[in-house]
C-alpha atoms as a PDB file:
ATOM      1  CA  UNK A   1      -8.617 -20.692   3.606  1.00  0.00           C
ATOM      2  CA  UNK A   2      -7.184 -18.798   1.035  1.00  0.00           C
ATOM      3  CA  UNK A   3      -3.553 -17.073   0.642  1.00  0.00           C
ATOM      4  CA  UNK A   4      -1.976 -14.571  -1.696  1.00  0.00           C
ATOM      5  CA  UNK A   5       1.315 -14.144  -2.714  1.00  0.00           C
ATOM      6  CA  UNK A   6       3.564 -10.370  -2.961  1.00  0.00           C
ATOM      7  CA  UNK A   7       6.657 -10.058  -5.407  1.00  0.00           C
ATOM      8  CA  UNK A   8       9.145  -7.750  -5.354  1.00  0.00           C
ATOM      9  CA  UNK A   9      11.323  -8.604  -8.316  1.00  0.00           C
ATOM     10  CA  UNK A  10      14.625  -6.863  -7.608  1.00  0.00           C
ATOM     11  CA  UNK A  11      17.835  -6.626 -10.213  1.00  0.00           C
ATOM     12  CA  UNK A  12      19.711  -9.560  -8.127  1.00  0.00           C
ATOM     13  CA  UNK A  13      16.616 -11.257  -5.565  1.00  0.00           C
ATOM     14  CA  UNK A  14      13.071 -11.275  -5.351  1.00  0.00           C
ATOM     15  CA  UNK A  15      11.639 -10.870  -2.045  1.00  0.00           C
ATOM     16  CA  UNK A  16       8.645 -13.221  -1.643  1.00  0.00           C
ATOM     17  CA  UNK A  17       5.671 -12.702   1.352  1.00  0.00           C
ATOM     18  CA  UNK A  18       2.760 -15.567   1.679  1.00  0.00           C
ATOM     19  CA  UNK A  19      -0.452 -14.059   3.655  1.00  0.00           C
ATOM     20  CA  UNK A  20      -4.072 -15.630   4.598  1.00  0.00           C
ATOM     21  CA  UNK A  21      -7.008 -13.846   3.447  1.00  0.00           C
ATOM     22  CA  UNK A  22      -7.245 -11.801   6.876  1.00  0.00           C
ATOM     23  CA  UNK A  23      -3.499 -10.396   5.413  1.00  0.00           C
ATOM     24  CA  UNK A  24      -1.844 -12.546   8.422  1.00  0.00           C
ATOM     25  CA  UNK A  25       1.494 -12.593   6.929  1.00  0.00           C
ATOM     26  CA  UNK A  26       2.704 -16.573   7.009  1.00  0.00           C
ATOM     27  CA  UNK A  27       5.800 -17.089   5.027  1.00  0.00           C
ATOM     28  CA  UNK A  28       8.568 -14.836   3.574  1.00  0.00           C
ATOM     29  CA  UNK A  29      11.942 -15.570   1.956  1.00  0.00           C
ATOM     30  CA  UNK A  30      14.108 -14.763  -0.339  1.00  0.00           C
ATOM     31  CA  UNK A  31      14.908 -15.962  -4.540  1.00  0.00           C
ATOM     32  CA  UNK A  32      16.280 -15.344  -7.660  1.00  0.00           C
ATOM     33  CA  UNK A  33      16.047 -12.308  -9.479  1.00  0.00           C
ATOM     34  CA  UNK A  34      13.225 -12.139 -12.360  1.00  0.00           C
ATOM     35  CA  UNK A  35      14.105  -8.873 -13.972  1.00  0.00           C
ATOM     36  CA  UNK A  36      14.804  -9.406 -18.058  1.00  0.00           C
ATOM     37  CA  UNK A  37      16.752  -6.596 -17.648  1.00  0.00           C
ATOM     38  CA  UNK A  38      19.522  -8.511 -16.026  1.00  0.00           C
ATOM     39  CA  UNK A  39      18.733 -11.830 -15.604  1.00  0.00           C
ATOM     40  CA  UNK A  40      18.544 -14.503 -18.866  1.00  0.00           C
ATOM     41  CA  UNK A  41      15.168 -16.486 -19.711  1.00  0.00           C
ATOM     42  CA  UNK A  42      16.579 -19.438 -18.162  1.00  0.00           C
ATOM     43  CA  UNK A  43      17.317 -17.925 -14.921  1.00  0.00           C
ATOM     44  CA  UNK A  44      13.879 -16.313 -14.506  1.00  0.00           C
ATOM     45  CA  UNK A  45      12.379 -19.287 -15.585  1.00  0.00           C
ATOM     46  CA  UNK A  46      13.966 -20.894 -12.247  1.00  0.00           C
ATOM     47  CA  UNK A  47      13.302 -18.725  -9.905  1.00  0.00           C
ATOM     48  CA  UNK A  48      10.068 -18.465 -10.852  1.00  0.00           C
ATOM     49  CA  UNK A  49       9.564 -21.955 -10.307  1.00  0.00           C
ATOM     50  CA  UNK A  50      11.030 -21.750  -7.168  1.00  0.00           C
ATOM     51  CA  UNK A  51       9.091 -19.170  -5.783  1.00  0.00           C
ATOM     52  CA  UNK A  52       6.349 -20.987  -7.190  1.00  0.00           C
ATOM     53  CA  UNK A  53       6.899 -23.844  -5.403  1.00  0.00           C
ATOM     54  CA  UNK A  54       7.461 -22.536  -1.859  1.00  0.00           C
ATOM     55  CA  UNK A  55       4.766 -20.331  -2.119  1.00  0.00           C
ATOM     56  CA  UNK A  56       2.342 -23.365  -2.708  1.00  0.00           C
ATOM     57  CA  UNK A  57       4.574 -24.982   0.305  1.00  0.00           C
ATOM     58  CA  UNK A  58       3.448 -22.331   2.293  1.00  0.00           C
ATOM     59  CA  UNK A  59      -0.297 -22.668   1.420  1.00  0.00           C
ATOM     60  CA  UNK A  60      -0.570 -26.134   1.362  1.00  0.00           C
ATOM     61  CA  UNK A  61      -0.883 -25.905  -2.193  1.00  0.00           C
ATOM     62  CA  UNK A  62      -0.533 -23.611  -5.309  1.00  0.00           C
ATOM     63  CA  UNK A  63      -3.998 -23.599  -5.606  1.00  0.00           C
ATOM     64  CA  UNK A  64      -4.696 -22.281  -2.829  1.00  0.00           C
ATOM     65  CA  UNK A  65      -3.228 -19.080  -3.536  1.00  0.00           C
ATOM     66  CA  UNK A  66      -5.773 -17.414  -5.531  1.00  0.00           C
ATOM     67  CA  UNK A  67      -3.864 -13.891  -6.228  1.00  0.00           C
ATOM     68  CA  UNK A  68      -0.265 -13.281  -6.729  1.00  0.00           C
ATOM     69  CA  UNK A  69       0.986  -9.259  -7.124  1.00  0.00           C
ATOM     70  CA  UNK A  70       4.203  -9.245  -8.956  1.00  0.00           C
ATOM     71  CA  UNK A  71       6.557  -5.898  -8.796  1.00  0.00           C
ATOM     72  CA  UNK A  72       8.991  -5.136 -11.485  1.00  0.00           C
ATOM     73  CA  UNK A  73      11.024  -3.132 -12.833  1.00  0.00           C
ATOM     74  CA  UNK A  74      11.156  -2.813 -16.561  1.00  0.00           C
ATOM     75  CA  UNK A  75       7.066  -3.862 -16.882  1.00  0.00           C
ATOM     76  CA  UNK A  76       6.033  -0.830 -18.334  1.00  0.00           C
ATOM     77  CA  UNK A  77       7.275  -2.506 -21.773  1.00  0.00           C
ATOM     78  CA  UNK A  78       3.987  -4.398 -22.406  1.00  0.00           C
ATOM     79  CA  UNK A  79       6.446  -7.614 -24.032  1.00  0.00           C
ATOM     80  CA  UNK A  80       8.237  -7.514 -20.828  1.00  0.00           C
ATOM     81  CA  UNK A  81       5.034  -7.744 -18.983  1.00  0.00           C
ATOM     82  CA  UNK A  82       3.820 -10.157 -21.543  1.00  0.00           C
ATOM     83  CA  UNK A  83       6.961 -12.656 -21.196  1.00  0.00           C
ATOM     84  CA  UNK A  84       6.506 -12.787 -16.894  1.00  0.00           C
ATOM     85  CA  UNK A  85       3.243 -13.452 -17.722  1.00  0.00           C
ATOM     86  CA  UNK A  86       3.847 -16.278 -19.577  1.00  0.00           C
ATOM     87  CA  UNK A  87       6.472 -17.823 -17.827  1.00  0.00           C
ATOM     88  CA  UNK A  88       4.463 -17.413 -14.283  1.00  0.00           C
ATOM     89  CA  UNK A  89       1.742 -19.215 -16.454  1.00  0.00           C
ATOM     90  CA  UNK A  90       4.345 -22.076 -17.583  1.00  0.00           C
ATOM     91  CA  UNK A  91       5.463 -22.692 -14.128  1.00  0.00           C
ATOM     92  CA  UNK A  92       1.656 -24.119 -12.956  1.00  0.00           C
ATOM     93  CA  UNK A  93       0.217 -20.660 -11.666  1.00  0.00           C
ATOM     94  CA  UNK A  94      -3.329 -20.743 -12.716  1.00  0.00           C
ATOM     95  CA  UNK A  95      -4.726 -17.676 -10.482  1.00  0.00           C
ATOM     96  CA  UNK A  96      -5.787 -14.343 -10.690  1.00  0.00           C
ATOM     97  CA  UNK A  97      -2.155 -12.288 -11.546  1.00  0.00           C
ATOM     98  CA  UNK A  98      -0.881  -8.821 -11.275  1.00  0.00           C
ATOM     99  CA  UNK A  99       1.738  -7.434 -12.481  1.00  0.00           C
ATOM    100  CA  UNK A 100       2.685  -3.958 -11.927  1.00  0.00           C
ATOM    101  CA  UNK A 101       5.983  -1.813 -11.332  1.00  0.00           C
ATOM    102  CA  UNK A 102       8.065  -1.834  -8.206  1.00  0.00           C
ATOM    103  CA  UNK A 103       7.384   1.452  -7.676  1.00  0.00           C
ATOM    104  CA  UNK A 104       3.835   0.577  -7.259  1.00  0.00           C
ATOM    105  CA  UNK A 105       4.452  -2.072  -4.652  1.00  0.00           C
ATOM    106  CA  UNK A 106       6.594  -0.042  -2.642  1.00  0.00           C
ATOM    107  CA  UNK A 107       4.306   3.099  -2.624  1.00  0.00           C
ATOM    108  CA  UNK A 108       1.586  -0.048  -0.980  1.00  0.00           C
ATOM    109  CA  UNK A 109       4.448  -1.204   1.413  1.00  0.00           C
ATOM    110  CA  UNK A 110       5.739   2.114   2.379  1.00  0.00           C
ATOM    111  CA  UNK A 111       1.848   3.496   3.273  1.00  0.00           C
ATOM    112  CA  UNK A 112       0.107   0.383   3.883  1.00  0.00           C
ATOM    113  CA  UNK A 113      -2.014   1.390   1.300  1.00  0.00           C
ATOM    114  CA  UNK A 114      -1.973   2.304  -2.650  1.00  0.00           C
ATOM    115  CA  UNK A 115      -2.674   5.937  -2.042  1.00  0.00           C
ATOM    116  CA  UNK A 116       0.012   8.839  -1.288  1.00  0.00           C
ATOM    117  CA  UNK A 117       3.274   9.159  -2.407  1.00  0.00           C
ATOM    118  CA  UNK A 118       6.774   7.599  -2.376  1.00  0.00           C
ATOM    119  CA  UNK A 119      10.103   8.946  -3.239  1.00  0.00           C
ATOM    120  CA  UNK A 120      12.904   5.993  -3.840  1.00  0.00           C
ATOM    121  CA  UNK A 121      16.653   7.105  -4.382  1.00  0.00           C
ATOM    122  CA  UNK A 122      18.463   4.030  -4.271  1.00  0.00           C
ATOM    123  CA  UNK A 123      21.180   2.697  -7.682  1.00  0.00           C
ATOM    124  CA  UNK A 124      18.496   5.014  -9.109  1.00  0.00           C
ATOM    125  CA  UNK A 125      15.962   7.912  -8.494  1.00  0.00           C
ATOM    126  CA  UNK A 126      12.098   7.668  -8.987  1.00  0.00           C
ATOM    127  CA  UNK A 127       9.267   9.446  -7.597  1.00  0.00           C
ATOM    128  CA  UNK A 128       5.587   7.985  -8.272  1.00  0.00           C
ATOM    129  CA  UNK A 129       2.041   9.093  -6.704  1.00  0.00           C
ATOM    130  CA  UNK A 130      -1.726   7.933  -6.795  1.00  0.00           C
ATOM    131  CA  UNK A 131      -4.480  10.053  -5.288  1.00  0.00           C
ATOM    132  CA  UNK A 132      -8.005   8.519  -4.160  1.00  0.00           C
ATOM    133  CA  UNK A 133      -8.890   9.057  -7.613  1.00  0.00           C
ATOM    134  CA  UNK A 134      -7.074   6.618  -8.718  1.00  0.00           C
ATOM    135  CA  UNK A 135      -4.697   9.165 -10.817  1.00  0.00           C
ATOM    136  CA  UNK A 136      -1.285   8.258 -11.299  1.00  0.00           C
ATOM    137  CA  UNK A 137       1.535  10.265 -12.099  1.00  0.00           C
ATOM    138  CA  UNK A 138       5.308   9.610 -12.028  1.00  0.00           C
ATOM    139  CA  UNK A 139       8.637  11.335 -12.585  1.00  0.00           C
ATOM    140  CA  UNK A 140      12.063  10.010 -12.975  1.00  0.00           C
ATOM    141  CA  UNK A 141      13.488   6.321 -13.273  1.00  0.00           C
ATOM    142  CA  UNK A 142      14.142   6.232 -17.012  1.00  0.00           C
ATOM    143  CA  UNK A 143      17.772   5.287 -16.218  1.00  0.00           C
ATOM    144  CA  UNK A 144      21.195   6.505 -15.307  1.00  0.00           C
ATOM    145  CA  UNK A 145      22.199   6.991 -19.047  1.00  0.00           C
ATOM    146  CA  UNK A 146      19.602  10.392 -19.031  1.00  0.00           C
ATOM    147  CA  UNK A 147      18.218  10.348 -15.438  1.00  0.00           C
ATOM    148  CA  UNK A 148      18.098   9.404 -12.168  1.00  0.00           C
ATOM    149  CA  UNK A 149      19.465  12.560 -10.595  1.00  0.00           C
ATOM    150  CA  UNK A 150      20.079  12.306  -7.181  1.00  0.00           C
ATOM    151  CA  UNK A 151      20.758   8.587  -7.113  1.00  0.00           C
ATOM    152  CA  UNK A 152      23.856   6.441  -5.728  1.00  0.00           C
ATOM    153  CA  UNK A 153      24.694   6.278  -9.442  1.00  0.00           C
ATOM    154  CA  UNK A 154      24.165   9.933 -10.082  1.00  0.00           C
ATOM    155  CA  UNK A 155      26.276  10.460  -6.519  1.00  0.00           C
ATOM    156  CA  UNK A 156      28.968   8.103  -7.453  1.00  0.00           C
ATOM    157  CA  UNK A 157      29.591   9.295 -11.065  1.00  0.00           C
ATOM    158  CA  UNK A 158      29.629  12.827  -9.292  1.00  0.00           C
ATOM    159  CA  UNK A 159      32.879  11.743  -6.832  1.00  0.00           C
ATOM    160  CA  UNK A 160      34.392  10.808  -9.712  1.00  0.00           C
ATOM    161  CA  UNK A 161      33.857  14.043 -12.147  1.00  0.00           C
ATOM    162  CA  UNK A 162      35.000  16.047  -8.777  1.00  0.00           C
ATOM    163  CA  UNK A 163      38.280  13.759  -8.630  1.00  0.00           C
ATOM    164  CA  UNK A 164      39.225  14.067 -12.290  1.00  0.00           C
ATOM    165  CA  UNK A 165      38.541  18.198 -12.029  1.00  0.00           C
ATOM    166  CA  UNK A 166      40.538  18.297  -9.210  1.00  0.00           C
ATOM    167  CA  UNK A 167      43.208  16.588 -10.641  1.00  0.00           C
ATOM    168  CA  UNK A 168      43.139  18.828 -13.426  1.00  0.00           C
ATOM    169  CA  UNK A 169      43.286  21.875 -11.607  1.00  0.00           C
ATOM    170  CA  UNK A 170      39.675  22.729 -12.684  1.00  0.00           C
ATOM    171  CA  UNK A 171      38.199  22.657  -8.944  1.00  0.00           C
ATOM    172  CA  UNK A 172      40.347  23.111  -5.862  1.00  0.00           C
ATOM    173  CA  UNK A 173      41.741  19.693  -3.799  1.00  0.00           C
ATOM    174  CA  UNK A 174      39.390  17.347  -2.088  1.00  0.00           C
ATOM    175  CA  UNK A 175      39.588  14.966   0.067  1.00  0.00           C
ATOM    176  CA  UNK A 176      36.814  12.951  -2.206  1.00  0.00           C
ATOM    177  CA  UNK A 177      40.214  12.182  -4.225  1.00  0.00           C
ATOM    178  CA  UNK A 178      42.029  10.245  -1.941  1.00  0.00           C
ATOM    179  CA  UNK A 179      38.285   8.391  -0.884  1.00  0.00           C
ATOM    180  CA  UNK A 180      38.076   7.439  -3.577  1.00  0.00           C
ATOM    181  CA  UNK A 181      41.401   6.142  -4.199  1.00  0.00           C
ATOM    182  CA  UNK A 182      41.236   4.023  -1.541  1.00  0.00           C
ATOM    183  CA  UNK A 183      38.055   2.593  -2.076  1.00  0.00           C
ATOM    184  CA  UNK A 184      38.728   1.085  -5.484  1.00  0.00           C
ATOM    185  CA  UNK A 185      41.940   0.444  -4.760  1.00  0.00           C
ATOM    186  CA  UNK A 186      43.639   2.766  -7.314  1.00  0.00           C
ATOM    187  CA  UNK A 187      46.284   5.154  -7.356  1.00  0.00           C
ATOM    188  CA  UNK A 188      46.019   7.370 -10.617  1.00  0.00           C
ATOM    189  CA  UNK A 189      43.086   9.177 -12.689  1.00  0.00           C
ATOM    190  CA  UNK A 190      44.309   7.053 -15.687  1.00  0.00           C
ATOM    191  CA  UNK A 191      43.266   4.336 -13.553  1.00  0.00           C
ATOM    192  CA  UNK A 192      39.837   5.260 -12.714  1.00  0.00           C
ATOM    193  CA  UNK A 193      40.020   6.240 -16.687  1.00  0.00           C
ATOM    194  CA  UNK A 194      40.229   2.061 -16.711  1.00  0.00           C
ATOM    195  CA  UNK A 195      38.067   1.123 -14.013  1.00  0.00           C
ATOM    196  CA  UNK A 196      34.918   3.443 -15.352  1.00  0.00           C
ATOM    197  CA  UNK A 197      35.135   2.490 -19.242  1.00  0.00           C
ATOM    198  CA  UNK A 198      35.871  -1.343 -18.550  1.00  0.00           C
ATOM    199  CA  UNK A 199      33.054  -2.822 -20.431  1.00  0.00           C
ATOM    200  CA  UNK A 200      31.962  -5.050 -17.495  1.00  0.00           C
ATOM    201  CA  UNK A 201      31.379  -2.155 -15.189  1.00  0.00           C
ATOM    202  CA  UNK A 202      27.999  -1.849 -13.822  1.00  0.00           C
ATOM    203  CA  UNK A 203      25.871   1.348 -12.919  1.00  0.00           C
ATOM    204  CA  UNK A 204      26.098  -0.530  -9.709  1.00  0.00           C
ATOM    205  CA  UNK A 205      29.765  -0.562  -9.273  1.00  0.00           C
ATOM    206  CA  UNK A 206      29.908   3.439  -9.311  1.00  0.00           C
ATOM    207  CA  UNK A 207      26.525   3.685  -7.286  1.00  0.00           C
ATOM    208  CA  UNK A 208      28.496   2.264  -4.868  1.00  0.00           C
ATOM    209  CA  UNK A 209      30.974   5.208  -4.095  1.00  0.00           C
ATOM    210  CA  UNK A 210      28.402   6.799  -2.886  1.00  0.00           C
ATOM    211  CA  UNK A 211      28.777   6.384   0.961  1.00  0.00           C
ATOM    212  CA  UNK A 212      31.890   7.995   0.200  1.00  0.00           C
ATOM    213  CA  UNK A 213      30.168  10.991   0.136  1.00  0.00           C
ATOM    214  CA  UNK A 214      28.653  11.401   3.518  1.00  0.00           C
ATOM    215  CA  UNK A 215      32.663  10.889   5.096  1.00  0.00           C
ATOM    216  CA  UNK A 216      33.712  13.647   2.860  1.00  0.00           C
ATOM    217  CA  UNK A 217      30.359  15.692   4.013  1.00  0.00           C
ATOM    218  CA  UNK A 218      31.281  14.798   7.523  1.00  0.00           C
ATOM    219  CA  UNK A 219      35.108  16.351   6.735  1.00  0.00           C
ATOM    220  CA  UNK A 220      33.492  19.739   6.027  1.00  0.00           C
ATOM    221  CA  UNK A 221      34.954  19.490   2.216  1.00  0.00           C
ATOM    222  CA  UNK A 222      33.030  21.939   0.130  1.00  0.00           C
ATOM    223  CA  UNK A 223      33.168  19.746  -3.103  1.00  0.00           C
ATOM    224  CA  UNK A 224      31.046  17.235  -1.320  1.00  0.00           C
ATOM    225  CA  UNK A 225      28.818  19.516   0.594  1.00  0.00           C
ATOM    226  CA  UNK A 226      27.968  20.909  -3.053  1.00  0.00           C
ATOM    227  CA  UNK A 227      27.254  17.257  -4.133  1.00  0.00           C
ATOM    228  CA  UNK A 228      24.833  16.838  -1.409  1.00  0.00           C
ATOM    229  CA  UNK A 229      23.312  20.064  -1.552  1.00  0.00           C
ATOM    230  CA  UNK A 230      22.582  19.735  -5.550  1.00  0.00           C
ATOM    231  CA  UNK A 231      21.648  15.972  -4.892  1.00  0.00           C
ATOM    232  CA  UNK A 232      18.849  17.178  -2.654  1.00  0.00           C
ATOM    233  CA  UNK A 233      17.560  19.425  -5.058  1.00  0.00           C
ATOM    234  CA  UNK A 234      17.112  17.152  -7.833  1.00  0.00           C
ATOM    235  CA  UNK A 235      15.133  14.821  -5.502  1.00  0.00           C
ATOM    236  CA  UNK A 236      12.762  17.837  -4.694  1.00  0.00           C
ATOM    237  CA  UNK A 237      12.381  18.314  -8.597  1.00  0.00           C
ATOM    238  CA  UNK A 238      11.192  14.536  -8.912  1.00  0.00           C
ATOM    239  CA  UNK A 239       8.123  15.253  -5.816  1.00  0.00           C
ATOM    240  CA  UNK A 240       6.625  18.476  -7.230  1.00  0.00           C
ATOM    241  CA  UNK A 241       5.069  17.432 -10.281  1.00  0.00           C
ATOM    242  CA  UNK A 242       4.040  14.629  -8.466  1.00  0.00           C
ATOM    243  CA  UNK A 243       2.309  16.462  -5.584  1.00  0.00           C
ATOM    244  CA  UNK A 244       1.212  19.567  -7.795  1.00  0.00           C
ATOM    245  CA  UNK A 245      -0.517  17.277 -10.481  1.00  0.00           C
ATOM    246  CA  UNK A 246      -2.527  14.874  -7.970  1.00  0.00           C
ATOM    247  CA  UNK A 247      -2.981  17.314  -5.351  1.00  0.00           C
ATOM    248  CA  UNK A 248      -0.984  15.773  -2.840  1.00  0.00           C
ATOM    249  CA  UNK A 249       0.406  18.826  -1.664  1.00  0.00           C
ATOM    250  CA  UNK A 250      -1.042  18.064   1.904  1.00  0.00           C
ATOM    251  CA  UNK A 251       0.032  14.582   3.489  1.00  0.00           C
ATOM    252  CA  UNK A 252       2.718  12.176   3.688  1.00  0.00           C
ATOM    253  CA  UNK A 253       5.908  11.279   1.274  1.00  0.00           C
ATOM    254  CA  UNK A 254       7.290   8.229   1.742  1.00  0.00           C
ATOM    255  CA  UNK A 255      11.199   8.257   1.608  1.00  0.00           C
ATOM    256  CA  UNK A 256      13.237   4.716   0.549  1.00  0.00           C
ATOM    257  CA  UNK A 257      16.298   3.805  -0.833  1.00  0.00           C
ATOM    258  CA  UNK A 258      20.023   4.397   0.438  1.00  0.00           C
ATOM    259  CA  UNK A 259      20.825   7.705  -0.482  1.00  0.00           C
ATOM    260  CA  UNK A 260      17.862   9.294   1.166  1.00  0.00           C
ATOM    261  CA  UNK A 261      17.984   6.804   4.660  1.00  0.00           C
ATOM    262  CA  UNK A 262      21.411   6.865   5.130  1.00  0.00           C
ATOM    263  CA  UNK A 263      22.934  10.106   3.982  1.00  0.00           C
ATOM    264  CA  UNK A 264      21.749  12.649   6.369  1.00  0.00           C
ATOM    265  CA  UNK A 265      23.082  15.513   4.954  1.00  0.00           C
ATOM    266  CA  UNK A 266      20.953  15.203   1.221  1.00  0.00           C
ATOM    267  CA  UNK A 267      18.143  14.032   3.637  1.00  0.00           C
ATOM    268  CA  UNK A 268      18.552  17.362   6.061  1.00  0.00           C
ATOM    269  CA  UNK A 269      18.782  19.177   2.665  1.00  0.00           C
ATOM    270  CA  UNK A 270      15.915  17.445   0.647  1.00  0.00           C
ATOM    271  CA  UNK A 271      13.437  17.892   3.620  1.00  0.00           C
ATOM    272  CA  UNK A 272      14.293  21.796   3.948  1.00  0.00           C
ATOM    273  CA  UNK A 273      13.903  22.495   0.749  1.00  0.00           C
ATOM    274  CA  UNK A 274      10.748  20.313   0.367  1.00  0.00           C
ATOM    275  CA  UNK A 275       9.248  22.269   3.383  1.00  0.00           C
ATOM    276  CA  UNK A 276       9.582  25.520   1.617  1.00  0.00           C
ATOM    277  CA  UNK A 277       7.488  24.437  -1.060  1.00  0.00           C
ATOM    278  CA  UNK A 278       4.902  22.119   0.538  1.00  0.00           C
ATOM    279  CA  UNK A 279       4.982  23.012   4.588  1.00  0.00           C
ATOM    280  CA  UNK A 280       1.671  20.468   4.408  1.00  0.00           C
ATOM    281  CA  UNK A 281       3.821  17.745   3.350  1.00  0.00           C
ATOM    282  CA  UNK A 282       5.086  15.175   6.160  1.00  0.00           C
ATOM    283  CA  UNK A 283       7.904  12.708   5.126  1.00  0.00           C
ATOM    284  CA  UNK A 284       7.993   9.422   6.688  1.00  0.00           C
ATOM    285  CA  UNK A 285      10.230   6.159   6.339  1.00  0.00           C
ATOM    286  CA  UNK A 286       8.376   3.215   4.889  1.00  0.00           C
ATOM    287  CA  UNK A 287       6.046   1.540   6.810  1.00  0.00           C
ATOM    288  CA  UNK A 288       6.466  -2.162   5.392  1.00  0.00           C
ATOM    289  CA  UNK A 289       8.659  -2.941   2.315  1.00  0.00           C
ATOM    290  CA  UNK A 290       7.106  -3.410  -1.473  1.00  0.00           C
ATOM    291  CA  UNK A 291       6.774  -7.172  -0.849  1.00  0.00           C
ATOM    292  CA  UNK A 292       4.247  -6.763   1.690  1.00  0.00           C
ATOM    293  CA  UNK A 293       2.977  -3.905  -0.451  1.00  0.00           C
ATOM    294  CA  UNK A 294       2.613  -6.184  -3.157  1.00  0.00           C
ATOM    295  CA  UNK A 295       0.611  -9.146  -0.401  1.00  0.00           C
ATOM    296  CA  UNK A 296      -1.792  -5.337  -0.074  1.00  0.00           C
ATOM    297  CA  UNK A 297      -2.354  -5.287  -4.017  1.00  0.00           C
ATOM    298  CA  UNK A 298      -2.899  -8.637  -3.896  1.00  0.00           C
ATOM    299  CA  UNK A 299      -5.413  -8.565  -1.228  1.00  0.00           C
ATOM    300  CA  UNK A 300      -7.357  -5.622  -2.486  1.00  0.00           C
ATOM    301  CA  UNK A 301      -8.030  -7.579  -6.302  1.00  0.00           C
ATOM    302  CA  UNK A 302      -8.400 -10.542  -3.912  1.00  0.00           C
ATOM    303  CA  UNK A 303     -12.070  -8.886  -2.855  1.00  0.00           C
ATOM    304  CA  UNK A 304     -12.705  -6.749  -5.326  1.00  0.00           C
ATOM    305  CA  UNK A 305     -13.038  -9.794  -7.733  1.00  0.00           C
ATOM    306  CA  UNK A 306     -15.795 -11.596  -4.959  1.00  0.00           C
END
């Protein structure tokens, strides 16, 4: 018997799935993150080794797993790709490798399959699509310095522009003001002046106002409705040129990531003003996640290589 092995290198943890040839899932846990992005050489270099070694736990051997699909973010860079390649090498791997991006993984998760489409709008925003021609075609995800609109980050950063114009006497009160005062903990704008512009602040510390914004939706407050309402749009943005350019303007979208699961009033939004463009189009919630997306990959190079 043999087994392959599905990565999905996350910022913080790498979720890790072991299947048998019939794709009989056997093992799945949890490591490390291996994204050079935010983790050192030395880091990555453990966890890969970890994962390494459990996964050959799990098959009775590292040589018996004879593919391993690795998703990441950042592996568009070919030296980024070129590095996790060598250190998977270096840690006793010796058979057949992909790596691809996340987005990839979860689009074979989400489906169950590497065709369709899948919209993610998590600490960022990305929309990617591959039609049964094998076309590819992606929008968004190049960061929250000139992108991902519609995000947690983009949400979060949002709250906070609405709280200092408020303030200011630019935009009526809102009760996003004192939400977000209490959240962080602070009590002044020249305080969140502090908190935003501290060096060690992360895109993930102001993603993270973001659920913020559905209690303020819930309050009726108009500030945050408008948030919500131009959140959804952007999202919509991100699937067109997807759908238009691959012809996937009849079929399912997958939806993942926080803001679009958990925030029903951008989801309401996004899917009524998707409808009005593509009536065709049916969103759905993710079948499987990108680990088990990645065990698909995996799987599929698996036989095409026999």
């Amino acid at each position: 018997m043999r087994y392959v092995a599905g990565l999905d290198g996350g910022g913080t943890k790498t979720a890790v799935a072991v299947a048998d040839e019939s794709g009989e899932v056997i093992a799945a846990f949890e490591s490390g993150g291996i994204n050079y992005n935010g983790q050192d050489e030395a880091s990555i270099e453990a966890s890969l080794r970890d994962m390494l070694g459990r996964i050959g736990e799990a098959a009775g051997g590292l040589d018996r797993c004879a593919y391993l699909c690795i998703g990441a973010a950042g592996v568009s860079n070919p030296a980024v790709s070129a590095r996790l390649t060598a250190k998977v090498r270096e840690s006793g791997y010796a058979g057949g490798l992909l790596i691809t991006g996340d987005q990839e993984t979860a689009l074979s998760g989400a489906h169950e399959s590497e065709y369709g489409m899948i919209l993610i709008a998590g600490t960022g925003s990305i929309c990617f699509g591959r039609n049964e021609r094998g076309e590819t075609q992606r929008t968004g995800g190049c960061g929250h310095l000139i992108d991902d609109e519609g995000s947690g980050y983009a949400i979060g950063r949002d709250l906070l522009s609405v709280l200092v114009r408020a303030h200011d006497g630019r935009l009526p009160e809102t009760v996003i003001t004192d939400l977000v005062y209490g959240k962080l903990g602070l009590k002044s704008v020249r305080d969140i002046i502090g908190y935003v512009y501290d060096p060690a602040r992360s895109k993930k510390d102001i993603a993270a106002l973001a659920p913020l914004l559905t209690q303020a939706c819930e309050l009726g407050d108009p500030a945050a409705l408008n948030i919500a309402q131009r959140s959804a749009a952007s999202l919509a943005e991100l699937v067109a040129p997807v759908a238009d350019k691959l012809a996937l303007q009849t079929g399912a979208l997958a939806m993942a990531g926080s803001v679009l699961l958990n925030n029903v009033y951008i989801r309401d939004a996004f899917l009524k003003q998707l409808q009005e463009r593509y009536p065709e189009i049916t969103c759905i919630t993710p079948k499987k996640d990108a680990a088990n997306g990645a065990v698909l990959m995996a799987l599929n190079r698996l036989r095409e290589a026999k």
